[in-house]
Structure formats: structure tokens, C-alpha cells
Protein backbone atom coordinates (compact mmCIF):
# COMPACT_ATOMS: atom_id res chain seq x y z
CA UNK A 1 0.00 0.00 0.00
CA UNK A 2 1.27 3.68 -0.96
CA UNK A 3 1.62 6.23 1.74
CA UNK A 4 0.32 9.07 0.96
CA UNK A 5 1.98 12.43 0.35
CA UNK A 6 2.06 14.71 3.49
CA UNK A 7 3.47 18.39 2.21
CA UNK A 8 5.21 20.81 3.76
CA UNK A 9 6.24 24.57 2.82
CA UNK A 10 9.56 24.91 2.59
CA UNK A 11 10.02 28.44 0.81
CA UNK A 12 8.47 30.34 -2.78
CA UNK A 13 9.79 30.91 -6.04
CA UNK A 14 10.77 34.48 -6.73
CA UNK A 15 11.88 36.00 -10.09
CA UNK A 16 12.60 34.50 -13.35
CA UNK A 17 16.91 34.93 -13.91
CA UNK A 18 18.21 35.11 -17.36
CA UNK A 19 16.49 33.61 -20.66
CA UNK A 20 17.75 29.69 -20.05
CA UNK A 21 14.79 29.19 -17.78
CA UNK A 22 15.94 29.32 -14.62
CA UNK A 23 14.16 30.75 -11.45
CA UNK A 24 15.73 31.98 -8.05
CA UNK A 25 13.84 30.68 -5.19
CA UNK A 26 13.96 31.06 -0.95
CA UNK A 27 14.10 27.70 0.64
CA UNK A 28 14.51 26.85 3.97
CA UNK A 29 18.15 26.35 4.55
CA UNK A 30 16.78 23.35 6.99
CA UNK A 31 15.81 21.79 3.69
CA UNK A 32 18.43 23.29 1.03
CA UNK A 33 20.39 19.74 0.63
CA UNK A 34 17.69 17.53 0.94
CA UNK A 35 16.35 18.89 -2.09
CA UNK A 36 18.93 19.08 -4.41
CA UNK A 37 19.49 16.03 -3.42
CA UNK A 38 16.46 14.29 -3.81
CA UNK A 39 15.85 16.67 -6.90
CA UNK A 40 12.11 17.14 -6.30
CA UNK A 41 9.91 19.43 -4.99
CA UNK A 42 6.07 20.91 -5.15
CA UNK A 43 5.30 23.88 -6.44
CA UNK A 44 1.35 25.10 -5.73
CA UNK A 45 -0.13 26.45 -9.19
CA UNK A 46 -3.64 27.43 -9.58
CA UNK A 47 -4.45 25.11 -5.59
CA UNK A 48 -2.73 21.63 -7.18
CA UNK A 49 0.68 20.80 -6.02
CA UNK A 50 2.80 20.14 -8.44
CA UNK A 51 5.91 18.08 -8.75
CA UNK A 52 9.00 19.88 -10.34
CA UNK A 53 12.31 17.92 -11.50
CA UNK A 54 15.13 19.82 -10.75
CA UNK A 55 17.30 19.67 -13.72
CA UNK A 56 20.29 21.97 -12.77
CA UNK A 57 21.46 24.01 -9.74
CA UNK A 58 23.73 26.94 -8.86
CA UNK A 59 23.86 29.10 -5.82
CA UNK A 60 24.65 32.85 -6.47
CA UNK A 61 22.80 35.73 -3.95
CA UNK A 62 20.09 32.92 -3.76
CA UNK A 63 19.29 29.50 -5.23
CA UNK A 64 19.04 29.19 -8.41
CA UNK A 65 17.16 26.34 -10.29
CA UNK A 66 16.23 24.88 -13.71
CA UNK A 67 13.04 22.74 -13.63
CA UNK A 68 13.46 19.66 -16.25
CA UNK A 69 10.98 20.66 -19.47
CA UNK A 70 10.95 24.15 -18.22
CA UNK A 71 12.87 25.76 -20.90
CA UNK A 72 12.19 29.52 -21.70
CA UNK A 73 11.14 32.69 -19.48
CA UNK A 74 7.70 32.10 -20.08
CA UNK A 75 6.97 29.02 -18.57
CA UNK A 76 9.10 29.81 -15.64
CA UNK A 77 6.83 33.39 -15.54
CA UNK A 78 4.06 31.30 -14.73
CA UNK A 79 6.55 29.50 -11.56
CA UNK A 80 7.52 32.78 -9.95
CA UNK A 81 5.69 33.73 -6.41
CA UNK A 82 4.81 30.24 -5.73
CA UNK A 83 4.67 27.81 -2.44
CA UNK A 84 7.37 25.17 -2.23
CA UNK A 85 6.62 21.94 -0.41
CA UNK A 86 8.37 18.63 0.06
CA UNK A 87 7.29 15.13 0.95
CA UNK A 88 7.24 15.06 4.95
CA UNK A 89 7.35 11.01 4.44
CA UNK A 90 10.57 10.97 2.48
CA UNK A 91 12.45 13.31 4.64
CA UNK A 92 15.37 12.04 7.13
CA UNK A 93 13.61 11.86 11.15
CA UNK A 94 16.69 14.10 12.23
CA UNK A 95 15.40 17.00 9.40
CA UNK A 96 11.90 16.47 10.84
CA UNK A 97 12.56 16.56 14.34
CA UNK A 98 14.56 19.87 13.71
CA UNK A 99 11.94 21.03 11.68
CA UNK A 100 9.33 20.51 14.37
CA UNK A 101 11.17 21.89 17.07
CA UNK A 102 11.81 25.22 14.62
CA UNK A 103 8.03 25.59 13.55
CA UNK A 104 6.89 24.52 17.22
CA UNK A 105 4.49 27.77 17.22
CA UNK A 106 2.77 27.53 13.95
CA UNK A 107 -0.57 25.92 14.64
CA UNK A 108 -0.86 25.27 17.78
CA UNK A 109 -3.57 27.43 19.02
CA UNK A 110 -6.02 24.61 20.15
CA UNK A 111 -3.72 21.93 20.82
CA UNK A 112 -4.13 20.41 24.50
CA UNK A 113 -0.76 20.03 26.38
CA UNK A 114 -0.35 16.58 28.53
CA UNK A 115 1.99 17.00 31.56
CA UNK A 116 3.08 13.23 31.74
CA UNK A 117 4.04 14.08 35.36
CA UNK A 118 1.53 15.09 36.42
CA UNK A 119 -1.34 13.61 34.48
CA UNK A 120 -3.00 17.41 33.93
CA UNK A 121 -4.14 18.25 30.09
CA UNK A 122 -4.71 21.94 29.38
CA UNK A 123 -5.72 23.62 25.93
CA UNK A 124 -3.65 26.09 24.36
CA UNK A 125 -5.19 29.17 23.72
CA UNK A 126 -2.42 31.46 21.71
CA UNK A 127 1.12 31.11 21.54
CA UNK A 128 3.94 34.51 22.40
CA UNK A 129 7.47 34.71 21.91
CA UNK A 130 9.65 35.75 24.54
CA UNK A 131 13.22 36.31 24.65
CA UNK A 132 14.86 33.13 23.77
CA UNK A 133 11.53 30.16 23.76
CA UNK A 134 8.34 30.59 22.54
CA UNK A 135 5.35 29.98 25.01
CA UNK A 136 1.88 28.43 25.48
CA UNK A 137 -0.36 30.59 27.08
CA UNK A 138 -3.09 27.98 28.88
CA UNK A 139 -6.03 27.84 30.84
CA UNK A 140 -5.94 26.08 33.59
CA UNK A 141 -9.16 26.09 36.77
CA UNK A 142 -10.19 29.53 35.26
CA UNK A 143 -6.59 30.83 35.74
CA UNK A 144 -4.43 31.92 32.82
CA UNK A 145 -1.01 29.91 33.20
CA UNK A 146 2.15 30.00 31.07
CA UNK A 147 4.00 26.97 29.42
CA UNK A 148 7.24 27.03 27.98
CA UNK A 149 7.62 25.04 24.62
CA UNK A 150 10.84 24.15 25.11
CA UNK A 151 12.51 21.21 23.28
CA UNK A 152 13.84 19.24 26.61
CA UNK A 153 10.28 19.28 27.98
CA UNK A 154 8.28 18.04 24.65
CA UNK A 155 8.39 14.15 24.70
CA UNK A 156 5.65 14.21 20.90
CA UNK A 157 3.72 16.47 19.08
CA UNK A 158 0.62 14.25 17.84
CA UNK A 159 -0.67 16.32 15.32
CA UNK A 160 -3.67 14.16 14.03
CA UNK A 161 -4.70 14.27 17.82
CA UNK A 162 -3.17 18.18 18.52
CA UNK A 163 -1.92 17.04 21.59
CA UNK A 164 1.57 17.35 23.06
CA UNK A 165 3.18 15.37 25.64
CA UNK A 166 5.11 16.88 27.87
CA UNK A 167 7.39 16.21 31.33
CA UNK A 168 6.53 19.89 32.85
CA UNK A 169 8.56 21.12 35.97
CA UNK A 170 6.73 19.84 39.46
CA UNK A 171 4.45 22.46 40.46
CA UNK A 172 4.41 24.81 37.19
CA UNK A 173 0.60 24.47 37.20
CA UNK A 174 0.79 26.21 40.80
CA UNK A 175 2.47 29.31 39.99
């Protein structure tokens, strides 16, 4: 049985360069070797992700990549300003684990929190940066509490569940 594909943005296209179509693009440098590597990657056009060959390579101010049967300035015209994704499934569990820890506060508004210690489960109502960690800002018996999201305290991030396990300090929920 086929997995399916799970995408994730990596970075956008920018400008066409020169007349050999190429096209500079912004990727994640989290993700930079992976794909020239693996030599694919998604590009959203018109809501369908599509799958791009990357034919040729060469790093000046930014990346800059020809697309195999993407020949001319027009066609890569139609590539500039676009999303960039790559397979989740295919990536290495160390670039995925990084990436997690990186993009911890995208989405999480509405996740619940699980303190393994102490068996409590709060709900996440908006996330802040402060100097140095991001933070979960819960509630918890009508009382606003915060949480930091720091990577020696996350055990998993369930996504399909929005729930992350945690080992929180003794007594952080009675600050």
C-alpha cells in the first residue's frame, strides 16, 4: 500500500533569472540539501501541487534552479511567487525533528498540552514569543497559566490528535 503524500512549505519561487529558464527561489536552509538532493519538490499552481524535477542548480545571492521541461522565461513566468513543499514522508527523522522543534508555534492554538508528570491536560489558547523560547499561554481552573515550549520538555507532538506530551517542571501548574 502507498503512503500518501504529506506536504510541507519549505520556501516560494521568486523571479525569473536570465532567458535559459531558470528561477531563483527562498528555501529553507533546513531543507536546502535535501532537495537538491532528492531533486524534487512541489510547487502550488492554480491550488494543485505540483511536482517539479530539478534539472540543474547553482547558488549565487540565492538558489538558483532549472526545472526539467521548463525551458524559456515564459513558462518559468508562470513559476515565480509560488509555495514550495516537500514530501514530509521521504524526509530524514533528524530533518523532521529539527523542523518541528523550529516551527513549534505555527498551529498550535487549540492543541491540548499533557503534563506526563503530572497527568493534567490543558488547551492552548495562543502562543507569544519571549526572549529566547516561545510559550503556550493555557487555561488552567479559570486561571491563565504559562507553558514554555521548550525542546527538553516536549516528549511528541501528535498532530492528528493536537496534543503534546510533555514532562513539565513539578508544580508549574501552581504558579
Amino acid at each position: 500500500m502507498r503512503k500518501s503524500i504529506d506536504l510541507i512549505s519549505v520556501g516560494k519561487t521568486l523571479k525569473s533569472f536570465g532567458v535559459k529558464g531558470e528561477i531563483k527561489v527562498d528555501i529553507d536552509e533546513l531543507f536546502e540539501d535535501y532537495i537538491l538532493e532528492s531533486k524534487v519538490l512541489f510547487l502550488n499552481v492554480d491550488g494543485n501541487d505540483i511536482p517539479y524535477f530539478i534539472d540543474q542548480h547553482r547558488e549565487m545571492d540565492t538558489l538558483v534552479l532549472t526545472f526539467k521541461d521548463v525551458h524559456n522565461p515564459e513558462q518559468v513566468h508562470m513559476l515565480q511567487n509560488k509555495n514550495i513543499s516537500i514530501d514530509k514522508n521521504k524526509l530524514p527523522l533528524e530533518i523532521i525533528s529539527k523542523w518541528e522543534q523550529s516551527h513549534i508555534d505555527q498551529n498550535l492554538t487549540d492543541y491540548n498540552i499533557l503534563d506526563l508528570n503530572s497527568n493534567i491536560k490543558v488547551k492552548i489558547r495562543s502562543i507569544e514569543e519571549y526572549p529566547g523560547q516561545m510559550i503556550a499561554i493555557v487555561d488552567y481552573h479559570s486561571d491563565i497559566k504559562t507553558i514554555p515550549l521548550n525542546e527538553n520538555l516536549i516528549i511528541n507532538i501528535n498532530h492528528k490528535e493536537k496534543l503534546i506530551a510533555m514532562q513539565l517542571p513539578e508544580g508549574i501548574f501552581d504558579l
